[in-house]
N, C-alpha and C. Protein backbone atom coordinates (compact mmCIF):
# COMPACT_ATOMS: atom_id res chain seq x y z
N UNK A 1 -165.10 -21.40 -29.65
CA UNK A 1 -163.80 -21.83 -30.12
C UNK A 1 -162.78 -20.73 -29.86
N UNK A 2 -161.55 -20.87 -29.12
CA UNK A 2 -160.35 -20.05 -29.06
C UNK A 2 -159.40 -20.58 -30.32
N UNK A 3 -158.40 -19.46 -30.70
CA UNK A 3 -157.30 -19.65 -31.34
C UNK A 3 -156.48 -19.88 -30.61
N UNK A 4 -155.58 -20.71 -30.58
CA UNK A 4 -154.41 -20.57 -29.50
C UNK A 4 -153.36 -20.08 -30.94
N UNK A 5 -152.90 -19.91 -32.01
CA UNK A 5 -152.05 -19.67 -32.67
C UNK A 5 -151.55 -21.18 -32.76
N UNK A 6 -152.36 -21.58 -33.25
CA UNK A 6 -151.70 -23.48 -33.93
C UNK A 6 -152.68 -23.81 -34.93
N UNK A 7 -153.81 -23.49 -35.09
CA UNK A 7 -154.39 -24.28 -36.23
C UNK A 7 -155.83 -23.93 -35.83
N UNK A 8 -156.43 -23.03 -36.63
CA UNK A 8 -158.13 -22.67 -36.00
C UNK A 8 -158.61 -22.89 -37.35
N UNK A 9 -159.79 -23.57 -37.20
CA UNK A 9 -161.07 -24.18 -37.79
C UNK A 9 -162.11 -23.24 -37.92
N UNK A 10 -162.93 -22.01 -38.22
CA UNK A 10 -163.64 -21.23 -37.42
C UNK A 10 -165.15 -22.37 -38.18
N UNK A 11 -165.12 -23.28 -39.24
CA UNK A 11 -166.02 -23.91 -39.83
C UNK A 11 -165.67 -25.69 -39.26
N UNK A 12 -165.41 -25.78 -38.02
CA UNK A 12 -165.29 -26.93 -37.37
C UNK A 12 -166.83 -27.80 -37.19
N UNK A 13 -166.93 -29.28 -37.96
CA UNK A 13 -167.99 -29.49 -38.09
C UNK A 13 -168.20 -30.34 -36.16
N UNK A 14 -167.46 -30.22 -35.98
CA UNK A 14 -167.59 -31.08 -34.31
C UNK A 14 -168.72 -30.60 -33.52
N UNK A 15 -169.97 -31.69 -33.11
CA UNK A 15 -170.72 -31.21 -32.42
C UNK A 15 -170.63 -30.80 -31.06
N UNK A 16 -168.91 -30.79 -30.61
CA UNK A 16 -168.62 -30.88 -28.78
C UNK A 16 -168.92 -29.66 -28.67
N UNK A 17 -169.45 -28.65 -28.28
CA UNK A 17 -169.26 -27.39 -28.33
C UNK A 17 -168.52 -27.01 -27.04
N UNK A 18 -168.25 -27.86 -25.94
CA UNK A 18 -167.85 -27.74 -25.13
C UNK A 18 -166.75 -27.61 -24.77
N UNK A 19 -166.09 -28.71 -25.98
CA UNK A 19 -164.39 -28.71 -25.77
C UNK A 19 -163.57 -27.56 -25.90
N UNK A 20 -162.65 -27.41 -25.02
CA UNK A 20 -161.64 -26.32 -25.34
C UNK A 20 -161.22 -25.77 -26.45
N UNK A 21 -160.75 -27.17 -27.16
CA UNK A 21 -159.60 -27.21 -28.25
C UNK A 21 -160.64 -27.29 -29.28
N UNK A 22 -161.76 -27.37 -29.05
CA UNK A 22 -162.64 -27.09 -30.97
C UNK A 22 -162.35 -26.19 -31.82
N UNK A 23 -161.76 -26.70 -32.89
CA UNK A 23 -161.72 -26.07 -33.84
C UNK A 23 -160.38 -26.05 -34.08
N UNK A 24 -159.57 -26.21 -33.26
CA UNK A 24 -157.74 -26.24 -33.49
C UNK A 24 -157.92 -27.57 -33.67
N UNK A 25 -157.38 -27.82 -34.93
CA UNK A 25 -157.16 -28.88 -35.94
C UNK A 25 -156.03 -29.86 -34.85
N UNK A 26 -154.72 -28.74 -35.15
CA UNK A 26 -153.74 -29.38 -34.72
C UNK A 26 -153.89 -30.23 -32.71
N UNK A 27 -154.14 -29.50 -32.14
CA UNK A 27 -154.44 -30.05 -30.63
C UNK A 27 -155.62 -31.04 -30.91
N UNK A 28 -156.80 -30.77 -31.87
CA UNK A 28 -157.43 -31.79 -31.17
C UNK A 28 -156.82 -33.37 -31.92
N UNK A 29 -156.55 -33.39 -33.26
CA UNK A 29 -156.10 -34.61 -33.63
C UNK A 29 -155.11 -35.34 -32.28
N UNK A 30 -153.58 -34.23 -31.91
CA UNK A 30 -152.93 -35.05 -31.16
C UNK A 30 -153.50 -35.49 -29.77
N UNK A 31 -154.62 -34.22 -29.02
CA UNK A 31 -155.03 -35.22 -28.00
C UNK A 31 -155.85 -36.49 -28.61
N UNK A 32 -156.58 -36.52 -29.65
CA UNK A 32 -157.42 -38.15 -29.95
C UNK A 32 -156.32 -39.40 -30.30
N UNK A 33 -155.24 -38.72 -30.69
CA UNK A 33 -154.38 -39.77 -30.85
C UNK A 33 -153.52 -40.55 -29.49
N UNK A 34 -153.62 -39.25 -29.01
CA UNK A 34 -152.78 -39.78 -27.10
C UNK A 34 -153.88 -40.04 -26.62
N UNK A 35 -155.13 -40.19 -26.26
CA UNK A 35 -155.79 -40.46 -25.48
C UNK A 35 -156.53 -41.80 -25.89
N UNK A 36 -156.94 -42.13 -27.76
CA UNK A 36 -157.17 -43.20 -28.38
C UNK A 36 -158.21 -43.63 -28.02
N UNK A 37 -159.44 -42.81 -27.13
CA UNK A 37 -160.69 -43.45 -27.21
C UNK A 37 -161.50 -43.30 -28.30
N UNK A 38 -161.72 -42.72 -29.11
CA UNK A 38 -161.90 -42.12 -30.69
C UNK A 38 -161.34 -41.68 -31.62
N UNK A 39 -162.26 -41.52 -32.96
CA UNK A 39 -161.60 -40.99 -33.42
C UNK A 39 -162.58 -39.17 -33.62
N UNK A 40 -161.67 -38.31 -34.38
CA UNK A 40 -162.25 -36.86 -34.25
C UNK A 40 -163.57 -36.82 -34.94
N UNK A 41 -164.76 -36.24 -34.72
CA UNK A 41 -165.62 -36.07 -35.10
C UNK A 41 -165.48 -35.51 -36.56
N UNK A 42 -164.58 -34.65 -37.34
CA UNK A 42 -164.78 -34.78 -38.58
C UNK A 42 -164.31 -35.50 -39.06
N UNK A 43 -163.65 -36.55 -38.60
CA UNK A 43 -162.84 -37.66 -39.43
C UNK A 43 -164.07 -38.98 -39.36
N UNK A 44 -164.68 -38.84 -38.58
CA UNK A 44 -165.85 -39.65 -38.35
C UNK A 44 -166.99 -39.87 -39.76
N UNK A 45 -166.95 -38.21 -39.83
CA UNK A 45 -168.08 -38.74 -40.53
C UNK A 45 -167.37 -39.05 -42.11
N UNK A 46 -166.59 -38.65 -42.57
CA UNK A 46 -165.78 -39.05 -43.46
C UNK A 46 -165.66 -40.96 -43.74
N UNK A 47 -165.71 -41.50 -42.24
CA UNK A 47 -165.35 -42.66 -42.59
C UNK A 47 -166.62 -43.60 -41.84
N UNK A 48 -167.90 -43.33 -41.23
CA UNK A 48 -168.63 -43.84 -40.71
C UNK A 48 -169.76 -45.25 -41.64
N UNK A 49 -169.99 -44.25 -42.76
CA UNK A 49 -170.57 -45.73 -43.75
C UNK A 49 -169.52 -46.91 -43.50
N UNK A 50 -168.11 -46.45 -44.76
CA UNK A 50 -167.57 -47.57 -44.50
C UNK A 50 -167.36 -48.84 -43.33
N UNK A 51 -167.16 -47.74 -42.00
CA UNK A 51 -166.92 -48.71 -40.66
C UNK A 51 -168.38 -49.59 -40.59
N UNK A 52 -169.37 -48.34 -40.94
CA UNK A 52 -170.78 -49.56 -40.14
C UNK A 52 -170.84 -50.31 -41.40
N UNK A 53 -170.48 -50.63 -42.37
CA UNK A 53 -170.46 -51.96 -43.74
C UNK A 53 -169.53 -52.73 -43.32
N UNK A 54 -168.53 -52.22 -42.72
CA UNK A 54 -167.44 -53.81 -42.39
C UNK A 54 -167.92 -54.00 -41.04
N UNK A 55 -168.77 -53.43 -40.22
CA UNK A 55 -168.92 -54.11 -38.40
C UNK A 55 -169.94 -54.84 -38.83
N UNK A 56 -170.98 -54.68 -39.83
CA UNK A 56 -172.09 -55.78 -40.21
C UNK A 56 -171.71 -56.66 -40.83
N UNK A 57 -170.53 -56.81 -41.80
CA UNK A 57 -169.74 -57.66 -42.50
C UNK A 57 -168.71 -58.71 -41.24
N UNK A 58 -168.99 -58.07 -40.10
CA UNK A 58 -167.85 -59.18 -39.19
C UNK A 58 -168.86 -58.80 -37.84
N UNK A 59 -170.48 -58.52 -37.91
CA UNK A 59 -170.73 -59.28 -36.85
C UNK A 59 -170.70 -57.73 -35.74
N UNK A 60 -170.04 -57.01 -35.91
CA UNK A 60 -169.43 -55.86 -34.74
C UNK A 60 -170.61 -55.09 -34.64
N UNK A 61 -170.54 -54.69 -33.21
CA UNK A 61 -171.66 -53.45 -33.27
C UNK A 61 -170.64 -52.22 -33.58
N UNK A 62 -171.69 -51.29 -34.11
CA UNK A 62 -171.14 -50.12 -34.14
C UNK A 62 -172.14 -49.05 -33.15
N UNK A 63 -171.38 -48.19 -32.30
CA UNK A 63 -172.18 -47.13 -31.10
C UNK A 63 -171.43 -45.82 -30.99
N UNK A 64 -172.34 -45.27 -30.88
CA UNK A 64 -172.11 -43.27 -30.98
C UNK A 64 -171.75 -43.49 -29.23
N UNK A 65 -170.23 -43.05 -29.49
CA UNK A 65 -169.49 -43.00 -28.20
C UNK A 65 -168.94 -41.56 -27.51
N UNK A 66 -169.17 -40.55 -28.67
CA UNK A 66 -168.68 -39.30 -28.05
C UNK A 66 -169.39 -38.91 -26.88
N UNK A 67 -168.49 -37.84 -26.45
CA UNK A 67 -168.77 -37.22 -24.87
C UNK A 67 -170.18 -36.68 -25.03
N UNK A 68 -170.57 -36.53 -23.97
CA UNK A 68 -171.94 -36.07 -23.39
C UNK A 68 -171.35 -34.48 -22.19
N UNK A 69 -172.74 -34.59 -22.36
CA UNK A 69 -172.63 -33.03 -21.08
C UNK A 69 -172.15 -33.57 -19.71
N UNK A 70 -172.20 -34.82 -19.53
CA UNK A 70 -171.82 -35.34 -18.26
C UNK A 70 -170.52 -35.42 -18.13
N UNK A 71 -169.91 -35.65 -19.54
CA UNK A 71 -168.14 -35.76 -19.13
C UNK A 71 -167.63 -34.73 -19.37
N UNK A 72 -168.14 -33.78 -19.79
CA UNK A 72 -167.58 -32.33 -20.33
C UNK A 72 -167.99 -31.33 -18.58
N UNK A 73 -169.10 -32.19 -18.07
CA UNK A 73 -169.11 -31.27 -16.62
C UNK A 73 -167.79 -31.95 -15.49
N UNK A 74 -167.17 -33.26 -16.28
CA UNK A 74 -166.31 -33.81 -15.09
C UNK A 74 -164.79 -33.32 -15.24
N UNK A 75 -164.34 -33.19 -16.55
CA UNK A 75 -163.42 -32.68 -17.23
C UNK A 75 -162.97 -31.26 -16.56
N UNK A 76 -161.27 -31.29 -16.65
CA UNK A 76 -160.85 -30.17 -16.16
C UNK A 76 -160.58 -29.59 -17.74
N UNK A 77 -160.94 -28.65 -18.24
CA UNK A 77 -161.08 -27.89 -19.86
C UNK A 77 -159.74 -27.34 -19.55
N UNK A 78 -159.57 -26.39 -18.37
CA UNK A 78 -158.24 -25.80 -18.61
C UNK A 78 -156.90 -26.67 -18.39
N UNK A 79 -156.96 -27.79 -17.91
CA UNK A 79 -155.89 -28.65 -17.92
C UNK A 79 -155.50 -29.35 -18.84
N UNK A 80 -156.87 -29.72 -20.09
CA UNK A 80 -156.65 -30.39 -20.89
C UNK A 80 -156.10 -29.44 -22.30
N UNK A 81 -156.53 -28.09 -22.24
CA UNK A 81 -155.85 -27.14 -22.83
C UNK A 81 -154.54 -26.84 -22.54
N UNK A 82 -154.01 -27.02 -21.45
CA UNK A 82 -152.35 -26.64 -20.92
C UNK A 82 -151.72 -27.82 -21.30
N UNK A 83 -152.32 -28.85 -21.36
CA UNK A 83 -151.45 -30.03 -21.77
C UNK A 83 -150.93 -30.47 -22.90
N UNK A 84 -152.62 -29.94 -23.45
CA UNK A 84 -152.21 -29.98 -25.32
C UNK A 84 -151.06 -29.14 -25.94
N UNK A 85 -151.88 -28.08 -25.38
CA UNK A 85 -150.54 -26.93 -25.74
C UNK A 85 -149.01 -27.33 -25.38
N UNK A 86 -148.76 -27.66 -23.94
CA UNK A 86 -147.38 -28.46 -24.06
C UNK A 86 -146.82 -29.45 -24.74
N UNK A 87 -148.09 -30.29 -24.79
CA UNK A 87 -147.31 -31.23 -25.81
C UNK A 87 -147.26 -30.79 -27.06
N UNK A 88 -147.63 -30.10 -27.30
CA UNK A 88 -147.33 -29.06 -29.14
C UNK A 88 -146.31 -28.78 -29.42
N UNK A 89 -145.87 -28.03 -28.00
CA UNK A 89 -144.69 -27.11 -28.13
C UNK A 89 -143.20 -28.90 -28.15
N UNK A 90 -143.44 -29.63 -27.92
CA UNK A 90 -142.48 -30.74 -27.70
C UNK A 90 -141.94 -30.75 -28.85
């Protein structure tokens, strides 16, 4: 985990260990919110019972969708760090 001077976690429960932005609170919420394929791994587990009681209540599957070592080897880390950071500074 780096500090960039925005928001460090050094007790970040996220299993990505890979990601750039682990542990900066602030970058990783806004990239999950611009990018909207998930939600953040500690917000997950906070809300995971509830979701899998209403996807069995309406039928839904529920599936462990976070990244793997395969998308973290396809991923540009330092681009997705320069971006966050710009869009911070907005």
């Amino acid at each position: 985990m780096k500090d960039y001077n925005i928001s460090y976690n050094k007790n970040c429960p996220c299993t990505q260990k890979q990601c750039p932005i682990r542990g900066n609170c602030v970058l990783c919420i806004q990239n999950h919110l611009e990018h909207k394929r998930h939600i953040p791994e500690c917000i997950q587990n906070l809300l995971r019972k509830d979701v899998e009681n209403l996807s069995k209540m309406m039928e839904l599957k529920t599936e462990d969708q976070r990244p793997n070592e395969e998308f973290w080897e396809k991923i540009d880390l330092e681009s997705l760090v320069k971006s966050s950071l710009e869009k911070h500074k907005k």
